[in-house]
PDB file of N, CA and C in Angstrom:
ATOM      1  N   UNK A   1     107.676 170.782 101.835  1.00  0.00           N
ATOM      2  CA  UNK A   1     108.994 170.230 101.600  1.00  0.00           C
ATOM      3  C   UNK A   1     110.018 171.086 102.343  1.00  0.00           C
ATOM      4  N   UNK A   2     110.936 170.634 103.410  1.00  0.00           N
ATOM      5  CA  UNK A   2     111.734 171.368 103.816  1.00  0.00           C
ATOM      6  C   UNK A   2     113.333 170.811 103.248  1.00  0.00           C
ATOM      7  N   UNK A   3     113.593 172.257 103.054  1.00  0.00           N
ATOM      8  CA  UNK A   3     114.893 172.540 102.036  1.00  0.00           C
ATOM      9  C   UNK A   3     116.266 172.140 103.019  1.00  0.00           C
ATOM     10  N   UNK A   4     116.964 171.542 102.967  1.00  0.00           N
ATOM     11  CA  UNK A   4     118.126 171.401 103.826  1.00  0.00           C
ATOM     12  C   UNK A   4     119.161 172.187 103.272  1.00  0.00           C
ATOM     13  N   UNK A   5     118.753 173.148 102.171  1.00  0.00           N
ATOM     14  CA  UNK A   5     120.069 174.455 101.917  1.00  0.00           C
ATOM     15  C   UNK A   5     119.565 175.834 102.410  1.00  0.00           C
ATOM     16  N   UNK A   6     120.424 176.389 102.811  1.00  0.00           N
ATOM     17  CA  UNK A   6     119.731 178.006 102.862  1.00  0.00           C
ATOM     18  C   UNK A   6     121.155 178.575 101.952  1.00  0.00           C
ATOM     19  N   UNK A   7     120.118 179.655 100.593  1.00  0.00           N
ATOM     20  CA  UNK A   7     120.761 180.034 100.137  1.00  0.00           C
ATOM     21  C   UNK A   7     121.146 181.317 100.370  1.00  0.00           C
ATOM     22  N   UNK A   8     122.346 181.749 100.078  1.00  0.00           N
ATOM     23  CA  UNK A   8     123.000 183.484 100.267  1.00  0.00           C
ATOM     24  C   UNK A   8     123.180 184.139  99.747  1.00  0.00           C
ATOM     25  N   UNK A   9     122.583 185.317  99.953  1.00  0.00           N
ATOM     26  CA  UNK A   9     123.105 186.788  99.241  1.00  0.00           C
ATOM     27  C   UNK A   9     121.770 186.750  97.843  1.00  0.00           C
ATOM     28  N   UNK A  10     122.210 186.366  96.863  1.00  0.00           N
ATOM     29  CA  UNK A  10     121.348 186.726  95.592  1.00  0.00           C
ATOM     30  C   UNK A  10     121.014 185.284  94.925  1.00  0.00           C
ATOM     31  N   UNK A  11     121.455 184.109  95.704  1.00  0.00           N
ATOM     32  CA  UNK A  11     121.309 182.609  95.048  1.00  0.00           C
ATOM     33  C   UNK A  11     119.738 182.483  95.111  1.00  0.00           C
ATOM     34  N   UNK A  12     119.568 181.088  94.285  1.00  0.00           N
ATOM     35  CA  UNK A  12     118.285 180.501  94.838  1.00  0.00           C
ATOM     36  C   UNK A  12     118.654 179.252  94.930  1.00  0.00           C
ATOM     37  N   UNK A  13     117.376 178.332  95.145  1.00  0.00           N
ATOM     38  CA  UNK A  13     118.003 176.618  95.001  1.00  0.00           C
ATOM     39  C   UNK A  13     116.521 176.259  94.336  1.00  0.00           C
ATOM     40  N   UNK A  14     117.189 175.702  93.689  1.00  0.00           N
ATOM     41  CA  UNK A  14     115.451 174.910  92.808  1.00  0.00           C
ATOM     42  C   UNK A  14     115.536 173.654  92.633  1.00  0.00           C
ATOM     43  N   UNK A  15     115.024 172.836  92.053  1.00  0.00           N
ATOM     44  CA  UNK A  15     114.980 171.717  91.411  1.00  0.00           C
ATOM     45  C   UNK A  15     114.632 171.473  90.554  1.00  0.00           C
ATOM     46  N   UNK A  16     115.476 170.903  89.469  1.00  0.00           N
ATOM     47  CA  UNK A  16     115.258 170.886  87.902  1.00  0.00           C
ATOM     48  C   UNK A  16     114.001 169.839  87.793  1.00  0.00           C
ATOM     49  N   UNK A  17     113.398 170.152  86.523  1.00  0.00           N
ATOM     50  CA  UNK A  17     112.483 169.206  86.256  1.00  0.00           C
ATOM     51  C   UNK A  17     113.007 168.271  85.442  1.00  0.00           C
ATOM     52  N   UNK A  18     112.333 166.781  85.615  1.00  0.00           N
ATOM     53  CA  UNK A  18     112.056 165.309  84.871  1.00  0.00           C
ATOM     54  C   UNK A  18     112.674 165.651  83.512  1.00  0.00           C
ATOM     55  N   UNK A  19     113.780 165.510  82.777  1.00  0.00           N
ATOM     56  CA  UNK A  19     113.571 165.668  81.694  1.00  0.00           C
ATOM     57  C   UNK A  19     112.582 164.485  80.631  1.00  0.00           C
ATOM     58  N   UNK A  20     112.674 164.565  79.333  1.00  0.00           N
ATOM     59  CA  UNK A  20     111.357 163.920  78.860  1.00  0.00           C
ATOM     60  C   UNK A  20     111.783 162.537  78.344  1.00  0.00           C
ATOM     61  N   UNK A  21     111.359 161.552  78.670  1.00  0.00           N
ATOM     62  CA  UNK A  21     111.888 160.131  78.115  1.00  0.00           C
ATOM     63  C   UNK A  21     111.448 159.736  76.902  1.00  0.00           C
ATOM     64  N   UNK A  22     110.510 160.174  76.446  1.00  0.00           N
ATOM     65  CA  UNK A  22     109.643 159.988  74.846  1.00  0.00           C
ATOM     66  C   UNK A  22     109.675 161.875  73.844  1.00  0.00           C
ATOM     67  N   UNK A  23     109.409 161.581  72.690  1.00  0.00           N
ATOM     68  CA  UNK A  23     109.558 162.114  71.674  1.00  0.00           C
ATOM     69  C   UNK A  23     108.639 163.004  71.957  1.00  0.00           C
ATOM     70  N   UNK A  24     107.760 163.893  70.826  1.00  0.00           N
ATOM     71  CA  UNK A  24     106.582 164.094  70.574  1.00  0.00           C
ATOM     72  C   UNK A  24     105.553 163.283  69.911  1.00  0.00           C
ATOM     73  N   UNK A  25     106.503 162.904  68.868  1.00  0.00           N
ATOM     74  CA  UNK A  25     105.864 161.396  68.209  1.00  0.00           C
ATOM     75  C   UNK A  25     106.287 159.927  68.932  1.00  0.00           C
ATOM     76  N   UNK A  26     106.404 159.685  70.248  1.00  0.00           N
ATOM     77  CA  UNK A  26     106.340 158.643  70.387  1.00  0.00           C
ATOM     78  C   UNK A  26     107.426 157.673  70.731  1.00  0.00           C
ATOM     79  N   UNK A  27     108.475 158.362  70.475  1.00  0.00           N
ATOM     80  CA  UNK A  27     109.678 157.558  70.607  1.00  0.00           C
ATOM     81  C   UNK A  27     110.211 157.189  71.920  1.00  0.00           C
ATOM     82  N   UNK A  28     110.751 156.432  72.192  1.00  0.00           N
ATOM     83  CA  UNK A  28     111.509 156.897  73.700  1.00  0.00           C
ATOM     84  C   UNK A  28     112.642 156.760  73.543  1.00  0.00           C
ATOM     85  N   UNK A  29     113.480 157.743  73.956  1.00  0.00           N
ATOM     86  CA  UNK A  29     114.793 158.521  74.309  1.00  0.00           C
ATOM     87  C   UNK A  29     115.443 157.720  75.065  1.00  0.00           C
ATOM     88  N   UNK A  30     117.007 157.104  74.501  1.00  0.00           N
ATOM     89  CA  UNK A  30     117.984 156.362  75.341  1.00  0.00           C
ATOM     90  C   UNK A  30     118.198 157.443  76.775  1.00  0.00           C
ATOM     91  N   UNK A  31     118.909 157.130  77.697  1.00  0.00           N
ATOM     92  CA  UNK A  31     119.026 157.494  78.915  1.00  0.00           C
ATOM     93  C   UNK A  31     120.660 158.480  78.048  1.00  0.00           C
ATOM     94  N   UNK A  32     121.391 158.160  77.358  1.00  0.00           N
ATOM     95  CA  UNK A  32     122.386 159.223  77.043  1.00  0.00           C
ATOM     96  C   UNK A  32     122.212 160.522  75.827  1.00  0.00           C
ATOM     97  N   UNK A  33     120.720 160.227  75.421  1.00  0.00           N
ATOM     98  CA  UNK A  33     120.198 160.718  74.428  1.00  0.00           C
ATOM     99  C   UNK A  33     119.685 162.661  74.938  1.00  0.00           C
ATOM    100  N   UNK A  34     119.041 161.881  76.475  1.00  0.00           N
ATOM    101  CA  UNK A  34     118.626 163.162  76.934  1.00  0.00           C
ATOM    102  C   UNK A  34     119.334 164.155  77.185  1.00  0.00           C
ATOM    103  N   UNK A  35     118.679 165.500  76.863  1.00  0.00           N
ATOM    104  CA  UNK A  35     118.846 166.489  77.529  1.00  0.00           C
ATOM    105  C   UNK A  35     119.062 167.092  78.776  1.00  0.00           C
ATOM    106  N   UNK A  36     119.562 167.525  79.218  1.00  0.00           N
ATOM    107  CA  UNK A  36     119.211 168.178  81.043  1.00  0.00           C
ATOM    108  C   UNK A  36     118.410 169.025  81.023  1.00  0.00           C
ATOM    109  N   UNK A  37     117.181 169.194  81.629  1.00  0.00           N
ATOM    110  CA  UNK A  37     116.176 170.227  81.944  1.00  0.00           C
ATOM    111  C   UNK A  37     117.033 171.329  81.810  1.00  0.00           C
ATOM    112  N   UNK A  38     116.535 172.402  81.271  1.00  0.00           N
ATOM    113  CA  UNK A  38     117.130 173.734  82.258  1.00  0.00           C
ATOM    114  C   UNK A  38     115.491 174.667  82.612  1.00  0.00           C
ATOM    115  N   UNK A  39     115.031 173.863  83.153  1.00  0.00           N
ATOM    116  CA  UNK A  39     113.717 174.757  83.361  1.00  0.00           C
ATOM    117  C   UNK A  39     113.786 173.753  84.941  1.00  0.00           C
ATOM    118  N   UNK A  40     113.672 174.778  86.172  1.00  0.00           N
ATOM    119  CA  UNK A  40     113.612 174.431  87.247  1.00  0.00           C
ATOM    120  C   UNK A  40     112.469 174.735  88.209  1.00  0.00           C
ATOM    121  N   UNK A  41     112.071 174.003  89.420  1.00  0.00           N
ATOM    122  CA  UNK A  41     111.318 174.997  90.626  1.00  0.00           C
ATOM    123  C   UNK A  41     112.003 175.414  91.536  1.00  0.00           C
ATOM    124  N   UNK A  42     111.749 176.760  92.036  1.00  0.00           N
ATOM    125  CA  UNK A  42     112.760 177.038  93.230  1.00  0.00           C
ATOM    126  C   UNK A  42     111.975 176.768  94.405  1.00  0.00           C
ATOM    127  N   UNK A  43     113.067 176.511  95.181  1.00  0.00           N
ATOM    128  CA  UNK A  43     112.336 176.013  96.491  1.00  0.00           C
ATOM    129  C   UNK A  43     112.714 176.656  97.647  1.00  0.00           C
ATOM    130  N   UNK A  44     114.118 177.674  97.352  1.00  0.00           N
ATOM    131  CA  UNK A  44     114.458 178.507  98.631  1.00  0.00           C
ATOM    132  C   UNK A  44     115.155 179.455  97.971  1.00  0.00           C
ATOM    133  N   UNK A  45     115.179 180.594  97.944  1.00  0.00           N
ATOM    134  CA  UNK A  45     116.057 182.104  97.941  1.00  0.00           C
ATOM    135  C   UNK A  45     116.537 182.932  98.853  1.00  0.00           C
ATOM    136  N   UNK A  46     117.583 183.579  99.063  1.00  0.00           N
ATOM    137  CA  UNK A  46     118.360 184.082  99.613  1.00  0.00           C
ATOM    138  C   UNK A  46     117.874 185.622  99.989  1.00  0.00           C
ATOM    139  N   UNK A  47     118.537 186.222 100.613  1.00  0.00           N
ATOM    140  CA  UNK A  47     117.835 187.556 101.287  1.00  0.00           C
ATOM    141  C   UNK A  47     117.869 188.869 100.365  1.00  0.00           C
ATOM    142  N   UNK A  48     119.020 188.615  98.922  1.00  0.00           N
ATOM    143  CA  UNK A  48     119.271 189.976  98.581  1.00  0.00           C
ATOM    144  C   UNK A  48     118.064 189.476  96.926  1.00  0.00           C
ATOM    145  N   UNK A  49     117.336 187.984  96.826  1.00  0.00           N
ATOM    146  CA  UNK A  49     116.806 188.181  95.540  1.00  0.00           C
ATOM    147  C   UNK A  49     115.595 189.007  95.613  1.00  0.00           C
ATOM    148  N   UNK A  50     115.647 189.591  94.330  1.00  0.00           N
ATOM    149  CA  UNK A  50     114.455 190.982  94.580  1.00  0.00           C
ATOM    150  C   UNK A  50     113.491 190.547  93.360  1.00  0.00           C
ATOM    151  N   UNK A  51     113.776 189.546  92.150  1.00  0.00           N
ATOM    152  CA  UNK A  51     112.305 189.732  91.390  1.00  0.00           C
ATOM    153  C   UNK A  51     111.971 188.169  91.663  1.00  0.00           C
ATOM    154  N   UNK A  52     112.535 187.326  92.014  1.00  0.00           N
ATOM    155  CA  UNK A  52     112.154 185.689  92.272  1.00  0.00           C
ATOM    156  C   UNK A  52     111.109 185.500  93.462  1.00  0.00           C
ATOM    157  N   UNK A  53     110.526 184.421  93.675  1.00  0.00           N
ATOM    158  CA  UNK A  53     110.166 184.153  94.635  1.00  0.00           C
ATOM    159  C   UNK A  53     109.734 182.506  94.668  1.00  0.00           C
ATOM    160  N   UNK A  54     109.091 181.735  96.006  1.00  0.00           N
ATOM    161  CA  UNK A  54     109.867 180.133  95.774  1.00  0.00           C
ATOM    162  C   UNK A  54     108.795 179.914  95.123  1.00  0.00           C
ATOM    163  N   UNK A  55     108.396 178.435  94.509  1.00  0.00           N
ATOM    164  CA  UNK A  55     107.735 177.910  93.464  1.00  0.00           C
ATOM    165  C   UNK A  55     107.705 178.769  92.207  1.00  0.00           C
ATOM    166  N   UNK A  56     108.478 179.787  92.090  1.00  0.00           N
ATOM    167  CA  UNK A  56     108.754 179.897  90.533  1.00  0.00           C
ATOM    168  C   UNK A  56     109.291 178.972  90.052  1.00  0.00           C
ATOM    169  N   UNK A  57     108.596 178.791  88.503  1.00  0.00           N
ATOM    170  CA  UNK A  57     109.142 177.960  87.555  1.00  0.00           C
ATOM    171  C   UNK A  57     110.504 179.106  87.037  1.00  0.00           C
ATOM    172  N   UNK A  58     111.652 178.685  86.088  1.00  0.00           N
ATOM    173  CA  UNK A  58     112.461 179.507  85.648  1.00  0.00           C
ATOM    174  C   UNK A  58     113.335 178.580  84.559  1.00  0.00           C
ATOM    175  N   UNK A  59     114.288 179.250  83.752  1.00  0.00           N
ATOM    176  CA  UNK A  59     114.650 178.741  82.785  1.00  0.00           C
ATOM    177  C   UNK A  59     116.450 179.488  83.274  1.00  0.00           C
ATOM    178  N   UNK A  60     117.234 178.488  83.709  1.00  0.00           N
ATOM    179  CA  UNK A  60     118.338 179.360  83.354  1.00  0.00           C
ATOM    180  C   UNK A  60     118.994 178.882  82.506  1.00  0.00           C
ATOM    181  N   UNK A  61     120.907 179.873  82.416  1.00  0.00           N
ATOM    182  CA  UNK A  61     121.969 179.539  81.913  1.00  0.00           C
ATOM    183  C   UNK A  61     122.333 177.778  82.343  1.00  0.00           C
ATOM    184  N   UNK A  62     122.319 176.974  81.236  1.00  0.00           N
ATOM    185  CA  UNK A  62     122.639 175.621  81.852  1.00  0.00           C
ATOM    186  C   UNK A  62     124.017 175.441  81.862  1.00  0.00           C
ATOM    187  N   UNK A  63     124.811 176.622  82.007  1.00  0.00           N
ATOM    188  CA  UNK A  63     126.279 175.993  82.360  1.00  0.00           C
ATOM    189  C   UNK A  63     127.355 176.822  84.023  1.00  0.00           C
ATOM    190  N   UNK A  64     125.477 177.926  84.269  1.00  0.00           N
ATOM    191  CA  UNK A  64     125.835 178.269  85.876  1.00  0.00           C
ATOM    192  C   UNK A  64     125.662 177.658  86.727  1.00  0.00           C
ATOM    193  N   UNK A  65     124.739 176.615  86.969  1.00  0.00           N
ATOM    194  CA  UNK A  65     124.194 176.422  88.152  1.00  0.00           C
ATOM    195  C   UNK A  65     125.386 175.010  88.854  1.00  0.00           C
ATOM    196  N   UNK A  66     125.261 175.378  90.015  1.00  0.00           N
ATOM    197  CA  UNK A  66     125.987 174.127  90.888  1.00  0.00           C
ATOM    198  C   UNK A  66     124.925 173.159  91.192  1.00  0.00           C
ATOM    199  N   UNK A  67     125.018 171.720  91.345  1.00  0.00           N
ATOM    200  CA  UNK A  67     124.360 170.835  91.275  1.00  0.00           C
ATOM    201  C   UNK A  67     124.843 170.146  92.731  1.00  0.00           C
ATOM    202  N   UNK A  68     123.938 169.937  93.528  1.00  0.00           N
ATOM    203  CA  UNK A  68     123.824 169.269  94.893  1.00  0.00           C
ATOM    204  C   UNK A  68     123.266 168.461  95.002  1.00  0.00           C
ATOM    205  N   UNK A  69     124.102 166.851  95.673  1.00  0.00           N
ATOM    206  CA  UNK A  69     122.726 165.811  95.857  1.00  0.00           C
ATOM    207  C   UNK A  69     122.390 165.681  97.389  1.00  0.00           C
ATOM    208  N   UNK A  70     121.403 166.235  97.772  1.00  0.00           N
ATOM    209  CA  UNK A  70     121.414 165.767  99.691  1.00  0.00           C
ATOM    210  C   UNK A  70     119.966 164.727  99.300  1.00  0.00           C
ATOM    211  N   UNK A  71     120.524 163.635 100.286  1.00  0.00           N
ATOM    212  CA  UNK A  71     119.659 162.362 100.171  1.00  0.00           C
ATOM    213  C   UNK A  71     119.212 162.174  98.777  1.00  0.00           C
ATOM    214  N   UNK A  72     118.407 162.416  98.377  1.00  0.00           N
ATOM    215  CA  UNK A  72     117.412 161.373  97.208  1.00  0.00           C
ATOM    216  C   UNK A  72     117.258 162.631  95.993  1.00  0.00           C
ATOM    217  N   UNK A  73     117.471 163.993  96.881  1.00  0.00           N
ATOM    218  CA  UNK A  73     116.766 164.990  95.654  1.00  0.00           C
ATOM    219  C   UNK A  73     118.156 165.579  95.519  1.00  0.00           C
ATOM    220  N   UNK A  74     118.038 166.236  93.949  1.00  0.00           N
ATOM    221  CA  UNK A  74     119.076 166.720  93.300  1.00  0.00           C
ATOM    222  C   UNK A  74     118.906 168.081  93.131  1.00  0.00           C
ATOM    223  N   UNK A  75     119.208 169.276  94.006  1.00  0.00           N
ATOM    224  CA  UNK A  75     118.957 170.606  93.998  1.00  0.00           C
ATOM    225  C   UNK A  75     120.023 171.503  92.939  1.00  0.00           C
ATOM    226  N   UNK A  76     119.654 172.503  92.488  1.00  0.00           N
ATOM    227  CA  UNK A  76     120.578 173.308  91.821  1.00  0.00           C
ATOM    228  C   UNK A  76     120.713 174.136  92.731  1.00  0.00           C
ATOM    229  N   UNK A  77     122.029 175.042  92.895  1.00  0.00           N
ATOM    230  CA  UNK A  77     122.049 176.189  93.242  1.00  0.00           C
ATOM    231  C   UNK A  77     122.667 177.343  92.077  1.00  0.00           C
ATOM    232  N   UNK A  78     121.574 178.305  91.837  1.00  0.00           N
ATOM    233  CA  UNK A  78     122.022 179.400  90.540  1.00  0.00           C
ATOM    234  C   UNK A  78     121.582 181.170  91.143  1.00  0.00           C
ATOM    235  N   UNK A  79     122.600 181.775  90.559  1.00  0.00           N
ATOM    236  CA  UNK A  79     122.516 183.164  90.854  1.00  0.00           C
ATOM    237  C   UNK A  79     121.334 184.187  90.538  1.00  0.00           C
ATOM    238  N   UNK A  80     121.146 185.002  91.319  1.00  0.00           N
ATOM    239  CA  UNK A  80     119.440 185.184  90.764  1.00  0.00           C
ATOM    240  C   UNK A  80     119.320 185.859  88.879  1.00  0.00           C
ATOM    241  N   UNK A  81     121.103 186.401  88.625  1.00  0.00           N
ATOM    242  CA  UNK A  81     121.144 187.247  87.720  1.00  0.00           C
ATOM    243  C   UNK A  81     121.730 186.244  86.320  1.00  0.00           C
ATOM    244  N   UNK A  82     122.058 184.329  86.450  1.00  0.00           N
ATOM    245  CA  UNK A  82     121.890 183.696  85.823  1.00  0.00           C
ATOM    246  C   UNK A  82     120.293 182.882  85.124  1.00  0.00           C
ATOM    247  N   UNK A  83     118.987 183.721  85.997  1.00  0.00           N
ATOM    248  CA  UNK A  83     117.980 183.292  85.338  1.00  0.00           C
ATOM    249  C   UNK A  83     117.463 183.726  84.617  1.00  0.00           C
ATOM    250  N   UNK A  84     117.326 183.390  83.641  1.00  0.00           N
ATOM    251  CA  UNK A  84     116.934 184.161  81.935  1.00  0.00           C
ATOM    252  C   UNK A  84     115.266 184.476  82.075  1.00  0.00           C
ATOM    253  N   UNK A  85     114.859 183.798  82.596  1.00  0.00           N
ATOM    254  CA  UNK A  85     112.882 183.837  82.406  1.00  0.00           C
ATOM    255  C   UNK A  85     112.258 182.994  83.517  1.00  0.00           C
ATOM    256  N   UNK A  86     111.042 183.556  84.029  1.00  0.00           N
ATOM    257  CA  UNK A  86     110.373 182.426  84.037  1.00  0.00           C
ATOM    258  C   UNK A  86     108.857 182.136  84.010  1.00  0.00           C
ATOM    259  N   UNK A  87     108.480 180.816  83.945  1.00  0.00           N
ATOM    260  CA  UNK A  87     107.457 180.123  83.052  1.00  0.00           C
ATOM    261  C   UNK A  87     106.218 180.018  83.712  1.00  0.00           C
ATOM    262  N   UNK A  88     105.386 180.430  83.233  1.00  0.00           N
ATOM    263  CA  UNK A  88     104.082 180.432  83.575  1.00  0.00           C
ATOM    264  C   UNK A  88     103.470 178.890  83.350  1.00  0.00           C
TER     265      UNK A  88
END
């Protein structure tokens, strides 16, 4: 997949995941019901991030990240020191 952002300094760019359209039990979730992922993949990092690297999964702050649409995919861009964890 080639990334049409290059990120700077300490950013990354990921892409949030699918959030979930059904329950655990079964239900399915109106379209205003859902949640926004905050668990993302990164797909490009910048030169100064030092513990990330790309296809990490990660969990950030869901009220840092900038949201980009180029063509069809919806990229985040978040600071490396807004990511709380990430997911194995």
């Amino acid at each position: 997949m080639s990334v049409p952002i290059t990120p700077l300094a300490d950013y990354v760019v990921a892409v949030a995941e699918v959030a979930a359209n059904k329950t655990m039990s079964g239900l399915y979730l109106p379209e205003a019901a859902k949640e926004k992922p905050k668990i993302a993949k990164i797909v490009a990092i910048g030169t100064a991030v030092r513990e990330l690297k790309v296809n990490d999964r990660i969990i950030y702050k869901s009220y840092s990240p900038t949201e980009v649409k180029v063509g069809s995919v919806e990229y985040i861009v978040v600071k490396e020191e807004d990511v709380l964890a990430t997911v194995k």
